[in-house]
C-alpha atoms as a PDB file:
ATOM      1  CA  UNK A   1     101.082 212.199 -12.081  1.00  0.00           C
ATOM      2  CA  UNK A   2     102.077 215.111 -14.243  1.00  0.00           C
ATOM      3  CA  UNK A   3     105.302 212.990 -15.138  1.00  0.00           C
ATOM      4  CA  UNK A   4     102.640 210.063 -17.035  1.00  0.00           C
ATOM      5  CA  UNK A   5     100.818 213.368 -18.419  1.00  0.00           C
ATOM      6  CA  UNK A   6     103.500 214.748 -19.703  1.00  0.00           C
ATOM      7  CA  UNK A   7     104.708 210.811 -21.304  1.00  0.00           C
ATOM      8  CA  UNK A   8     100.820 210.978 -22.600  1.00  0.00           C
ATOM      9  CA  UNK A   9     101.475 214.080 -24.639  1.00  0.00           C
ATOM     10  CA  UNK A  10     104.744 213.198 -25.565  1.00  0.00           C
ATOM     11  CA  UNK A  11     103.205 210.096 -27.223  1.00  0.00           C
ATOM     12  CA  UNK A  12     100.428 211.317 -28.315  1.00  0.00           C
ATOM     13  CA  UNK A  13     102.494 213.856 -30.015  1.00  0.00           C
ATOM     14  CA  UNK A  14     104.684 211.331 -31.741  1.00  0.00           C
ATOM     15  CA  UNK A  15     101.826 209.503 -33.455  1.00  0.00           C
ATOM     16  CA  UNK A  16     100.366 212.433 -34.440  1.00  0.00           C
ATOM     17  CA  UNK A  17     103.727 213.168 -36.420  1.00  0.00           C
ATOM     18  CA  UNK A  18     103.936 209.780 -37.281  1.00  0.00           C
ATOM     19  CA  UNK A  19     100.547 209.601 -38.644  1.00  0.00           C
ATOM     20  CA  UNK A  20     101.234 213.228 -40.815  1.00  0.00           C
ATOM     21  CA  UNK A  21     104.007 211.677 -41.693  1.00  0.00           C
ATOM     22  CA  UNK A  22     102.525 208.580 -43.167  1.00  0.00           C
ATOM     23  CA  UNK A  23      99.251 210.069 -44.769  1.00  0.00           C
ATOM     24  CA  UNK A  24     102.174 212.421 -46.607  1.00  0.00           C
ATOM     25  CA  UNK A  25     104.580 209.531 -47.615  1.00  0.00           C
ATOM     26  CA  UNK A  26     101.478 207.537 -49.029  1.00  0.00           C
ATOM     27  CA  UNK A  27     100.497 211.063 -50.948  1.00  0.00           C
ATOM     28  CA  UNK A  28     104.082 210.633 -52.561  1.00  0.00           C
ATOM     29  CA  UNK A  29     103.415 207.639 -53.457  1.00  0.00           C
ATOM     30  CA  UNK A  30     100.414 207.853 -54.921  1.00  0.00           C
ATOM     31  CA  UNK A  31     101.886 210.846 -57.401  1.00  0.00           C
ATOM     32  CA  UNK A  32     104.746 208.545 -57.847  1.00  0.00           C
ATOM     33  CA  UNK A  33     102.180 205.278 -58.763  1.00  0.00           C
ATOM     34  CA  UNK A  34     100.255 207.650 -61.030  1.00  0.00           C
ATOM     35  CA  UNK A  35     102.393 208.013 -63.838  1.00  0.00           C
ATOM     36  CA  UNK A  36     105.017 204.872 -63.421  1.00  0.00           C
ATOM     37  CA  UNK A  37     104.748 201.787 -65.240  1.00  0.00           C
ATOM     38  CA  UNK A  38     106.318 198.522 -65.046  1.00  0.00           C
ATOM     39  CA  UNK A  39     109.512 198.538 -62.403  1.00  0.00           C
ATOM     40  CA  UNK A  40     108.780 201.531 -61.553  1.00  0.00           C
ATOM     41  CA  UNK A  41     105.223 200.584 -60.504  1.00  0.00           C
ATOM     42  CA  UNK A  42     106.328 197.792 -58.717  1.00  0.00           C
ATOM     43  CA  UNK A  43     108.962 199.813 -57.031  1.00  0.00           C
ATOM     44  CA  UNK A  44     106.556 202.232 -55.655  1.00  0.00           C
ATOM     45  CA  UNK A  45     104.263 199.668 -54.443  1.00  0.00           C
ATOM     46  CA  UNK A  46     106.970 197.917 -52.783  1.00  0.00           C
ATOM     47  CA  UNK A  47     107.584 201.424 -50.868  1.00  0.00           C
ATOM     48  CA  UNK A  48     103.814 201.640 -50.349  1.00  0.00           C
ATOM     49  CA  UNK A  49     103.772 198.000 -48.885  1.00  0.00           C
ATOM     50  CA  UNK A  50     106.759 198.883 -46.616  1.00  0.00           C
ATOM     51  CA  UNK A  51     105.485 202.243 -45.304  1.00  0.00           C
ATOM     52  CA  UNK A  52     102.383 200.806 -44.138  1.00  0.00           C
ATOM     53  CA  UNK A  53     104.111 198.072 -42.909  1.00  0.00           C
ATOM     54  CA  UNK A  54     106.202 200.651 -40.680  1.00  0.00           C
ATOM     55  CA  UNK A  55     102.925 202.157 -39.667  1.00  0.00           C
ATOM     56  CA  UNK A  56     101.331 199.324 -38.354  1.00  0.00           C
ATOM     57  CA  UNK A  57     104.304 198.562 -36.172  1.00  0.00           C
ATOM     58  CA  UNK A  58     104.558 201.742 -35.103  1.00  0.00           C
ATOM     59  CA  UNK A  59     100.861 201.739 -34.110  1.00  0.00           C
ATOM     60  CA  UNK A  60     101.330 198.391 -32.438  1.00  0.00           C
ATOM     61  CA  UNK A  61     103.908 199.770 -30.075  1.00  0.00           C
ATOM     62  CA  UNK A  62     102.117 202.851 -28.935  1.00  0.00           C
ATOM     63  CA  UNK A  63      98.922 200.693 -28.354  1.00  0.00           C
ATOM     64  CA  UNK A  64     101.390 197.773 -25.860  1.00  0.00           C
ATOM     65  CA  UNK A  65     103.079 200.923 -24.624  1.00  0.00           C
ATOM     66  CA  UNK A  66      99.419 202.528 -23.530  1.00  0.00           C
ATOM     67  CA  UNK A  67      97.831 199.193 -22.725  1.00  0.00           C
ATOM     68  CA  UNK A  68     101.306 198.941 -20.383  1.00  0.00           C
ATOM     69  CA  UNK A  69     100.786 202.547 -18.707  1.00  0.00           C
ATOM     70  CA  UNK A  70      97.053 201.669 -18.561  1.00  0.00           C
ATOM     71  CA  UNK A  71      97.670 198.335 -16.920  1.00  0.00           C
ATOM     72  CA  UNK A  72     100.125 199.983 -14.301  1.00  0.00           C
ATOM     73  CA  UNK A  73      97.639 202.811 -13.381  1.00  0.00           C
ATOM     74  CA  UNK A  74      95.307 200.256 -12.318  1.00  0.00           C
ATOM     75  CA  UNK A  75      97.674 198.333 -10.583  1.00  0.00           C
ATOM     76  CA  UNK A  76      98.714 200.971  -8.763  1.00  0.00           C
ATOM     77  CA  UNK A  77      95.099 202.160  -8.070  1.00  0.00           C
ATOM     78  CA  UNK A  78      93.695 199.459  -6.766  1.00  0.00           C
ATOM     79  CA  UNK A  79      96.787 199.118  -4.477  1.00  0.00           C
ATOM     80  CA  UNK A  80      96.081 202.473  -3.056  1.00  0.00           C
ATOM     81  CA  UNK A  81      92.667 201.396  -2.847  1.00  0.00           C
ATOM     82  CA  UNK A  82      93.151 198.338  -0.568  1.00  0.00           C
ATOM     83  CA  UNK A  83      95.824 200.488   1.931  1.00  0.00           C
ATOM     84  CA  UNK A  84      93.826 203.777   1.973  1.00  0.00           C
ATOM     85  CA  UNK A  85      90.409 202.521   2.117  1.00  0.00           C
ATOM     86  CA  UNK A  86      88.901 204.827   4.563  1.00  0.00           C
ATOM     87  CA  UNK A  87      90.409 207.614   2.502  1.00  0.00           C
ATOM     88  CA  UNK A  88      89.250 206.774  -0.360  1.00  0.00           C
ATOM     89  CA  UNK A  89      85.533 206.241   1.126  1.00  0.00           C
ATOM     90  CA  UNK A  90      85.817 210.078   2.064  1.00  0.00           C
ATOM     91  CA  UNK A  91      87.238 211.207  -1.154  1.00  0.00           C
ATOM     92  CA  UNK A  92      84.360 209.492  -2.784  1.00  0.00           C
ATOM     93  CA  UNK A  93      81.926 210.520  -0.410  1.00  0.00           C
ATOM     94  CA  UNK A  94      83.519 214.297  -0.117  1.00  0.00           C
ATOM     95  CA  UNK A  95      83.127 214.163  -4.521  1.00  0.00           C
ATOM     96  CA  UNK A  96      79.712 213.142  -3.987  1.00  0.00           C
ATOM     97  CA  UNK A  97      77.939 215.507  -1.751  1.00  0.00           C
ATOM     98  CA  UNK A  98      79.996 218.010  -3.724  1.00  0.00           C
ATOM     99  CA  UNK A  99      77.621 217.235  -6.889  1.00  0.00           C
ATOM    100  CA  UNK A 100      74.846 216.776  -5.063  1.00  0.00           C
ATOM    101  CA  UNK A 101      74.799 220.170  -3.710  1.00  0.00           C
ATOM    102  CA  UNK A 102      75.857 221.531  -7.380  1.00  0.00           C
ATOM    103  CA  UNK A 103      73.205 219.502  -8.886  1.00  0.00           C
ATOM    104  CA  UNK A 104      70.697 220.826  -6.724  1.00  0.00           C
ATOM    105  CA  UNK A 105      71.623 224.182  -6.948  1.00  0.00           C
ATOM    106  CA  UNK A 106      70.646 224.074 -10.443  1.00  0.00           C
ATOM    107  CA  UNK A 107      67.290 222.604  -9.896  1.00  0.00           C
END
């Protein structure tokens, strides 16, 4: 598990720069829009146009990739489930008379 944690940060990490990245691109071009006219205006909104075309795509892939990772967890989960079920009665049960006793400590 702390492999697919460590993959989670990773990508998490990436969008984040990707998303900095973006918002500071788009500030660029906004500056840039602000005092062009003519080609130059159309030029910059061409860029615009591409950049957030980039960004979508990019967002696109990290959602599949997450939705993949997501999918697989389960996967894997409920095989674990259907092989260990006696286990994974006493985990559950073990979890629950664990809050139980916390919960009624605080009462």
């Amino acid at each position: 598990m702390h492999h697919d944690t460590q993959i989670a940060r990773n990508l998490a990490n990436g969008l984040s720069r990707d998303f900095h990245g973006f918002l500071n691109d788009v500030e660029d071009l906004v500056k840039q829009a602000s005092t062009a006219t003519g080609d130059e205006l159309t030029r910059v909104k061409a860029k615009l146009d591409a950049r957030i075309g980039a960004a979508k795509d990019s967002v696109s892939a990290a959602s599949a990739d997450i939705n993949d990772r997501a999918h697989g967890a389960a996967t894997a989960t409920n095989k674990y489930v259907h092989e260990q079920p006696w286990k994974v009665i006493s985990i559950g049960a073990g979890l629950g008379l664990l809050l139980g006793f916390l919960l009624t400590r605080r009462v």
